[in-house]
Protein backbone atom coordinates (compact mmCIF):
# COMPACT_ATOMS: atom_id res chain seq x y z
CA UNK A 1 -8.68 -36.80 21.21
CA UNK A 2 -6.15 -34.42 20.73
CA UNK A 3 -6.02 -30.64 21.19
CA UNK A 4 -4.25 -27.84 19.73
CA UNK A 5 -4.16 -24.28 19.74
CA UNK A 6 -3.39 -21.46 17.60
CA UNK A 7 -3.00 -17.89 18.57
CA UNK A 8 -4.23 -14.96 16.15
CA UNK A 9 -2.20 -12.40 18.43
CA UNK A 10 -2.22 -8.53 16.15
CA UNK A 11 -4.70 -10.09 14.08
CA UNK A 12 -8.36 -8.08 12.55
CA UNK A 13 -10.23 -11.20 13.47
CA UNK A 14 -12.81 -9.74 11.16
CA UNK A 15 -10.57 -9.37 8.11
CA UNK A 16 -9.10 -13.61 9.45
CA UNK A 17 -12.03 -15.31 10.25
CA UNK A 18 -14.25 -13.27 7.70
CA UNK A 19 -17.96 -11.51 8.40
CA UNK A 20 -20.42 -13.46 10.40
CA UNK A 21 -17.23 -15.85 10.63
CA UNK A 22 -17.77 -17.17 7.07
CA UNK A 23 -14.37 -18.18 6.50
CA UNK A 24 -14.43 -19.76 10.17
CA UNK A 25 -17.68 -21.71 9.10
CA UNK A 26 -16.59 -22.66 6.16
CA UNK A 27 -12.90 -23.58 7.09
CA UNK A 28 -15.61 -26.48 9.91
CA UNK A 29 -17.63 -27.71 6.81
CA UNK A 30 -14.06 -28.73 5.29
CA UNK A 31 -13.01 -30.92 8.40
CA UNK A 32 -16.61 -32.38 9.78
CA UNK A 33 -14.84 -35.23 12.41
CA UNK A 34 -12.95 -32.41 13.96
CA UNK A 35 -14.06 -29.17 16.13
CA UNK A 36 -12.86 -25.74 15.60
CA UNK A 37 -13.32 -23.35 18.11
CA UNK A 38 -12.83 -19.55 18.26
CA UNK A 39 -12.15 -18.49 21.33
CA UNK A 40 -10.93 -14.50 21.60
CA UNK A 41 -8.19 -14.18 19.83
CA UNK A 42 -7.15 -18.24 19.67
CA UNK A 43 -8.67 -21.12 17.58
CA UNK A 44 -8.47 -24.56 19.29
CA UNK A 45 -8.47 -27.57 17.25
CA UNK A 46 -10.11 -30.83 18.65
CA UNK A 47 -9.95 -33.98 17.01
CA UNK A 48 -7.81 -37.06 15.69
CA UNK A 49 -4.03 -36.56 15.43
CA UNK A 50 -3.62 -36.47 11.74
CA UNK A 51 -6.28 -34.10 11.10
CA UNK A 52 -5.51 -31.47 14.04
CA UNK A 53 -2.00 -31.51 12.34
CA UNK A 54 -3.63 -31.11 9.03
CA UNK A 55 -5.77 -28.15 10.27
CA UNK A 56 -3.50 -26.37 12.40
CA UNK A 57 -0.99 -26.33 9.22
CA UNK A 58 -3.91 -24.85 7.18
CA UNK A 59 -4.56 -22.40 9.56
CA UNK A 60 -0.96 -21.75 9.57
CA UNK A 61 -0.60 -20.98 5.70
CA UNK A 62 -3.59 -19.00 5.98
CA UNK A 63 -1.90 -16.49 8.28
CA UNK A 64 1.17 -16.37 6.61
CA UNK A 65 -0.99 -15.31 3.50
CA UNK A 66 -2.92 -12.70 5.52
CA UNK A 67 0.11 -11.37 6.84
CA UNK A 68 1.75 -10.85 3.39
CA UNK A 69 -1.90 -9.78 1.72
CA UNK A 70 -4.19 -8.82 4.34
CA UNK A 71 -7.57 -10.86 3.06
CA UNK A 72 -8.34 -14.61 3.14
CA UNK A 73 -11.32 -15.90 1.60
CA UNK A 74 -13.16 -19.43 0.85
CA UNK A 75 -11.50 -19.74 -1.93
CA UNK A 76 -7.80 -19.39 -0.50
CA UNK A 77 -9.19 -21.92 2.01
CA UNK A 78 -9.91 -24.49 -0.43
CA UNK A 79 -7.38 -23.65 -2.88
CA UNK A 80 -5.01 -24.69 0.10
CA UNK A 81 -7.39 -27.93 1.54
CA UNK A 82 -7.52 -29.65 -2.25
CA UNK A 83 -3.94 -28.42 -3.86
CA UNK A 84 -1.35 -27.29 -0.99
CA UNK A 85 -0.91 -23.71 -2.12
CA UNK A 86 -3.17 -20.71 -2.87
CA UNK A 87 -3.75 -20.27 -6.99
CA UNK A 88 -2.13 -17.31 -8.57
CA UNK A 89 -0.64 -16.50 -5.99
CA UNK A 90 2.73 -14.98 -7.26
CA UNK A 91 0.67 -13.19 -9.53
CA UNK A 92 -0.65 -11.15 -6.20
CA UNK A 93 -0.15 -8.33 -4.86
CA UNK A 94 -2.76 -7.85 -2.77
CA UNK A 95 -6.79 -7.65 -1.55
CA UNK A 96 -8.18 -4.75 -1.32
CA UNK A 97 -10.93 -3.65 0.97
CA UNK A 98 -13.35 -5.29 -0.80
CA UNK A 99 -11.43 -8.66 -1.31
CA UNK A 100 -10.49 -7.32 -4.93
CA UNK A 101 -7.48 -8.53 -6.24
CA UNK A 102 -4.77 -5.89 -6.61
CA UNK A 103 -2.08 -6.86 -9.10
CA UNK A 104 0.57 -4.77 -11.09
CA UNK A 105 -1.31 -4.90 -14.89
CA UNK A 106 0.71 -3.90 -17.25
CA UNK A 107 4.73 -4.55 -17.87
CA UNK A 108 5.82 -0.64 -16.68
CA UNK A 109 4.27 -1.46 -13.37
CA UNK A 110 5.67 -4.42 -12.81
CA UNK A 111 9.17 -2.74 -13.52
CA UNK A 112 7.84 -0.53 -10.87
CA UNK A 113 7.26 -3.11 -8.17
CA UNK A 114 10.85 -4.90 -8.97
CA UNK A 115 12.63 -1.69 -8.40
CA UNK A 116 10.92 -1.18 -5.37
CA UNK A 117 12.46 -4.85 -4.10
CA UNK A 118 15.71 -4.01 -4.90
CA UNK A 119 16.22 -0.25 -4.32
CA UNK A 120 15.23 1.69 -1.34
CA UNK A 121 14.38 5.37 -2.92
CA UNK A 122 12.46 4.74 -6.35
CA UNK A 123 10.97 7.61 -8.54
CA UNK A 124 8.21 6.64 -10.53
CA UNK A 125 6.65 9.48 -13.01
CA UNK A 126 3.75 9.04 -15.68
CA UNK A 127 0.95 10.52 -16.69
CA UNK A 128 -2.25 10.62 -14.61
CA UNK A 129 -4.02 7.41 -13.97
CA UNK A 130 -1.12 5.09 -14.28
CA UNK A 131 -1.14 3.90 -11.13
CA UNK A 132 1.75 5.77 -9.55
CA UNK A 133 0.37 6.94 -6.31
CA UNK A 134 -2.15 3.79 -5.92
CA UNK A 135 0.76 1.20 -6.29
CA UNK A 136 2.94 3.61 -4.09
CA UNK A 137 0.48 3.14 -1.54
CA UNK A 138 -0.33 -0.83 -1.95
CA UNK A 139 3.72 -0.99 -1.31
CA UNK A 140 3.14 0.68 1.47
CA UNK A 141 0.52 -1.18 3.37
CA UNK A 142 1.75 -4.54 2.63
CA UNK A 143 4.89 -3.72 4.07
CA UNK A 144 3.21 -2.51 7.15
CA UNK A 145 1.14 -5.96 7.00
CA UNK A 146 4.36 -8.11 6.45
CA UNK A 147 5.42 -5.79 9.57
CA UNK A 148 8.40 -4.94 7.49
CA UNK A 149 7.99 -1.52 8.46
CA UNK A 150 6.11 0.49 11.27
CA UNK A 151 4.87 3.51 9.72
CA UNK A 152 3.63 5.30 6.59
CA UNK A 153 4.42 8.62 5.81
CA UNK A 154 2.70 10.07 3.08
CA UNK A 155 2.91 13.74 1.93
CA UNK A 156 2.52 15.98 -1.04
CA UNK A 157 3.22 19.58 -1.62
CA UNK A 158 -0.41 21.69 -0.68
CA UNK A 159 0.70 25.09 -2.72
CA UNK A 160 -0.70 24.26 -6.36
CA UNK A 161 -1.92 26.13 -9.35
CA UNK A 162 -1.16 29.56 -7.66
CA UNK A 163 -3.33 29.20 -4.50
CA UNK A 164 -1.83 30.01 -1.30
CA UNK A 165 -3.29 28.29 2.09
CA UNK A 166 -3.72 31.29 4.17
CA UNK A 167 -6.18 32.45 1.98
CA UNK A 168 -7.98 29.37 1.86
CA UNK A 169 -11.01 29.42 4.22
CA UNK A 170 -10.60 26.76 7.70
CA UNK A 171 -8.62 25.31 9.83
CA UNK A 172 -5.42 23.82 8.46
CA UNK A 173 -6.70 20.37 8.11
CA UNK A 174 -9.61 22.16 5.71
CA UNK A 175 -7.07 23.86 4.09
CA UNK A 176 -5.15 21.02 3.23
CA UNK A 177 -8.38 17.92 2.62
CA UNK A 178 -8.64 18.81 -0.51
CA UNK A 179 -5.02 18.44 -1.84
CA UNK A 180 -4.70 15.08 0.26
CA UNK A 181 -7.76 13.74 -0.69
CA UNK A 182 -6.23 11.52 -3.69
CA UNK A 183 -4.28 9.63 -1.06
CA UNK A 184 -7.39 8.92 1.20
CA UNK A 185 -9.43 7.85 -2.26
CA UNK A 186 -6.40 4.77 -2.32
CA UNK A 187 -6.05 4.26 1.31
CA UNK A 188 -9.75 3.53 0.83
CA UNK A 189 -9.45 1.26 -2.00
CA UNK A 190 -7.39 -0.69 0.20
CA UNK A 191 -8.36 -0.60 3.74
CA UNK A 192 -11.49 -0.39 5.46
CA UNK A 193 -12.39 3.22 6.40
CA UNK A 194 -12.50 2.25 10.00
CA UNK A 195 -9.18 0.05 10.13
CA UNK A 196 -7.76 3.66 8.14
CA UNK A 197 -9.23 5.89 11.28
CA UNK A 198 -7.08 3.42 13.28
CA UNK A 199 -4.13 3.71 11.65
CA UNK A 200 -4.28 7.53 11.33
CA UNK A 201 -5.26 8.05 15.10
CA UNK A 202 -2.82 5.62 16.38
CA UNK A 203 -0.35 7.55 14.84
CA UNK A 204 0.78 4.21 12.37
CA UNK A 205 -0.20 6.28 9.31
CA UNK A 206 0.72 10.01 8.53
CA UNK A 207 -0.89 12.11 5.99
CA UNK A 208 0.69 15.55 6.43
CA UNK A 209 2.15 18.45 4.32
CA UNK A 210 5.36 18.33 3.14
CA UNK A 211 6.43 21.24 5.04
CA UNK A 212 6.08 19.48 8.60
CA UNK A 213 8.54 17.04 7.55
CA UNK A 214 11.42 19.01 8.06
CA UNK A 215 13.82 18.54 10.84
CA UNK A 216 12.54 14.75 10.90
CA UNK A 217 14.13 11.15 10.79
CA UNK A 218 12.03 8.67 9.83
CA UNK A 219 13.00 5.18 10.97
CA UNK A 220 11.03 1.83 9.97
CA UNK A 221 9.15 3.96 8.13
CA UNK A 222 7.55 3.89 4.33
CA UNK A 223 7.61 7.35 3.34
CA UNK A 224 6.07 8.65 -0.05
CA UNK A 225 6.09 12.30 -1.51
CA UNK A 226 3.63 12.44 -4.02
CA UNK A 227 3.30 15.29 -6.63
CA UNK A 228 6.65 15.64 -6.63
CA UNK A 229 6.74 18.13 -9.79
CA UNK A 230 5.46 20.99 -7.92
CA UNK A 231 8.57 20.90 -5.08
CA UNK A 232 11.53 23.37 -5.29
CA UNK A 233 15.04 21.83 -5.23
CA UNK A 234 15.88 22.53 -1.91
CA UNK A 235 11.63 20.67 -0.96
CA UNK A 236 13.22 17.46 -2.52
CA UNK A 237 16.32 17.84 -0.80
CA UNK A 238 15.08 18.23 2.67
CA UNK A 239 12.41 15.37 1.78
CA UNK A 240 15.27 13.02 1.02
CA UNK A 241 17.33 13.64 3.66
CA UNK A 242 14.49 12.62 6.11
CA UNK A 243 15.14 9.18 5.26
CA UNK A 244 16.26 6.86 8.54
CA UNK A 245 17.10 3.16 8.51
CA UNK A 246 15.23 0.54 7.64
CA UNK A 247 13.38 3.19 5.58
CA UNK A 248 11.98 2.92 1.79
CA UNK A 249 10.73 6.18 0.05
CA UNK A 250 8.56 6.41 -3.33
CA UNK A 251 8.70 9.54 -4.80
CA UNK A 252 5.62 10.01 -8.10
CA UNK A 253 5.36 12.97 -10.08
CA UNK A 254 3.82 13.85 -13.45
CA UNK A 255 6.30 16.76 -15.28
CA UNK A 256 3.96 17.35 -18.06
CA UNK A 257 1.58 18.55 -14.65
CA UNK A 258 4.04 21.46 -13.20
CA UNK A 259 2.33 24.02 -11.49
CA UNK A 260 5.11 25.97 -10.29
CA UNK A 261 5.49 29.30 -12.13
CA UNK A 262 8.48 27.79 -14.43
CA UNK A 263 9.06 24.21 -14.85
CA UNK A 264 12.50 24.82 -14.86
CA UNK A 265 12.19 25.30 -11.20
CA UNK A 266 10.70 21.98 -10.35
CA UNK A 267 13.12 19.63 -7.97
CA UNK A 268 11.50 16.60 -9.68
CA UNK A 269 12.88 17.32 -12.99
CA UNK A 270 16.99 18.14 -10.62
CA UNK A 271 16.48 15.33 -9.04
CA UNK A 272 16.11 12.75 -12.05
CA UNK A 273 18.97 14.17 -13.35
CA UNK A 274 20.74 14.13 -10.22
CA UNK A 275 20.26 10.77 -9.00
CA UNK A 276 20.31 9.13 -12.84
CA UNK A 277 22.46 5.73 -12.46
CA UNK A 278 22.61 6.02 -8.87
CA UNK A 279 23.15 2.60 -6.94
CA UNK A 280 19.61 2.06 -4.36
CA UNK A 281 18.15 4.81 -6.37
CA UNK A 282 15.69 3.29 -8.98
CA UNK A 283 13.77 5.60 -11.47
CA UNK A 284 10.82 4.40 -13.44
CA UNK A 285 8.83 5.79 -16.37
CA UNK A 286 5.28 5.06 -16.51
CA UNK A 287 3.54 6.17 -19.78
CA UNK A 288 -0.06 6.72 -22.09
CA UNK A 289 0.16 2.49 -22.52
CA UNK A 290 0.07 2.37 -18.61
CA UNK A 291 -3.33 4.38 -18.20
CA UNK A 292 -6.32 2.27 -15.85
CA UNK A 293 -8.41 4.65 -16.22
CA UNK A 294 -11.19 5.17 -18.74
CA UNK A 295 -10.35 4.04 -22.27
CA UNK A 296 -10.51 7.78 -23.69
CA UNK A 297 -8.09 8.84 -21.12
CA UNK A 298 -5.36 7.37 -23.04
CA UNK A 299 -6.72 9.61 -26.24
CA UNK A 300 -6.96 12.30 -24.35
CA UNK A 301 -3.20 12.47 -22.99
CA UNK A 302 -2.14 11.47 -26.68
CA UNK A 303 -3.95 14.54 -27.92
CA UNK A 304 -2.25 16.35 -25.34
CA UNK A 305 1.22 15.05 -25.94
């Protein structure tokens, strides 16, 4: 009998080995002459040569795919046992916190996700519900997964539609909930809310107002301003220049949404001009054909428009 083990080091053994160990169970059914142990945070492999081989090297592919996705599931397992390679695949982006599939839908989206391979700033502006900010954020968390990066950054200006914090009632982080609370709605899509707490406490990921990121350089870092339309010049500017190595930064906005007394003011709108045909500097338009949301939505903005 041979034995082999398999380390699941900076693994959720939850999230690997699934709830109750379902995917651990099931992964046993597949190989009954063998036995598969989980012990902490290693899986040893007992059994004839050939099939330890054949298990670890599942086990192996399954990791790789967690790492890249974060989710397995019985059907990745026996996609992989019966064919060699996990269907649709390529077609993934990734699970969600639910084991949903998240994929880029429509053809402006997927434009979105190339230019985020290929350039390391990207704007990407649309109307509401195109996916801007929920992509932006699914970027962002795979990357951290694939450990490409270290850290997310995500910020937005807080100052909208004429209201002023101080005279908001609370401490600053009830001042500022509200205007962040689009970016926890998609962390949440996409991680669990306790793996989220993690992340935020352990100082991995950053929700803060754009105004504390000045004097900063972020290294290894995913950074993403959101609501860019309502920044000044000199916001995007400073927001920009923030930008360390081995950095990426996503930068939405919606300019038919200013809130800023005059449009003309808003550093979205200079900066697309600005950076227009810029090498590493990507700029996507999302529009009405791109909407997820609600079928009417897309009447709506094309009553608006």
């Amino acid at each position: 009998m041979v034995e082999k083990t398999i380390s699941l080091d900076k693994i959720d053994l939850v999230e690997f080995l699934g709830v109750e160990n379902k995917n651990f169970i099931y992964l046993e059914s597949i190989f009954p002459n063998s036995k598969i142990l989980s012990r902490g945070n290693k899986i040893v492999i007992k059994g004839n040569n050939t099939e330890t081989e054949k298990i670890q090297n599942l086990i192996q592919s399954l990791l790789k795919k967690y790492q890249k996705y974060g989710n397995i599931n019985e059907e990745d397992i026996e996609s992989l046992y019966k064919n060699g390679k996990i269907n649709d695949e390529k077609k993934l982006l990734f699970y969600g916190s639910k084991g949903k599939k998240i994929n880029a839908v429509s053809y402006n989206q997927i434009k979105f996700i190339d230019s985020c391979k290929s350039n390391d700033i990207v704007f990407v502006i649309g109307p509401a519900g195109t996916g801007k900010t929920f992509l932006s954020v699914v970027l962002a968390i795979k990357a951290l997964k694939e450990k490409i990066i270290e850290k997310i950054v995500i910020t937005r200006p807080v100052v909208e539609a004429g209201e002023n914090l101080g005279f908001l009632p609370g401490d600053l982080q009830d001042k500022i909930n509200p205007y962040l609370r689009p970016i926890y709605d998609s962390l949440e899509e996409i991680l669990p809310k306790k793996k989220i707490s993690q992340f935020i406490e352990n100082g991995v990921i950053e929700i803060v107002p754009l105004a504390y990121m000045r004097g900063r350089t972020l290294k290894n870092s995913y950074i993403l301003l959101d609501e860019a339309q309502n920044t000044l010049s000199s916001q995007i500017k400073m927001f920009l220049t923030r930008m360390g190595e081995n950095s990426k930064m996503i930068i939405t906005g919606d300019i038919t949404q200013i809130d800023l007394k005059s449009k003309k003011e808003s550093g979205l709108i200079d900066a697309l001009k600005r950076f227009d045909n810029t090498e590493g500097i990507g700029i996507v338009q999302l529009k009405d054909k791109d909407v997820l949301r609600h079928k009417l939505v897309k009447k709506i903005l094309a009553k608006y428009n």
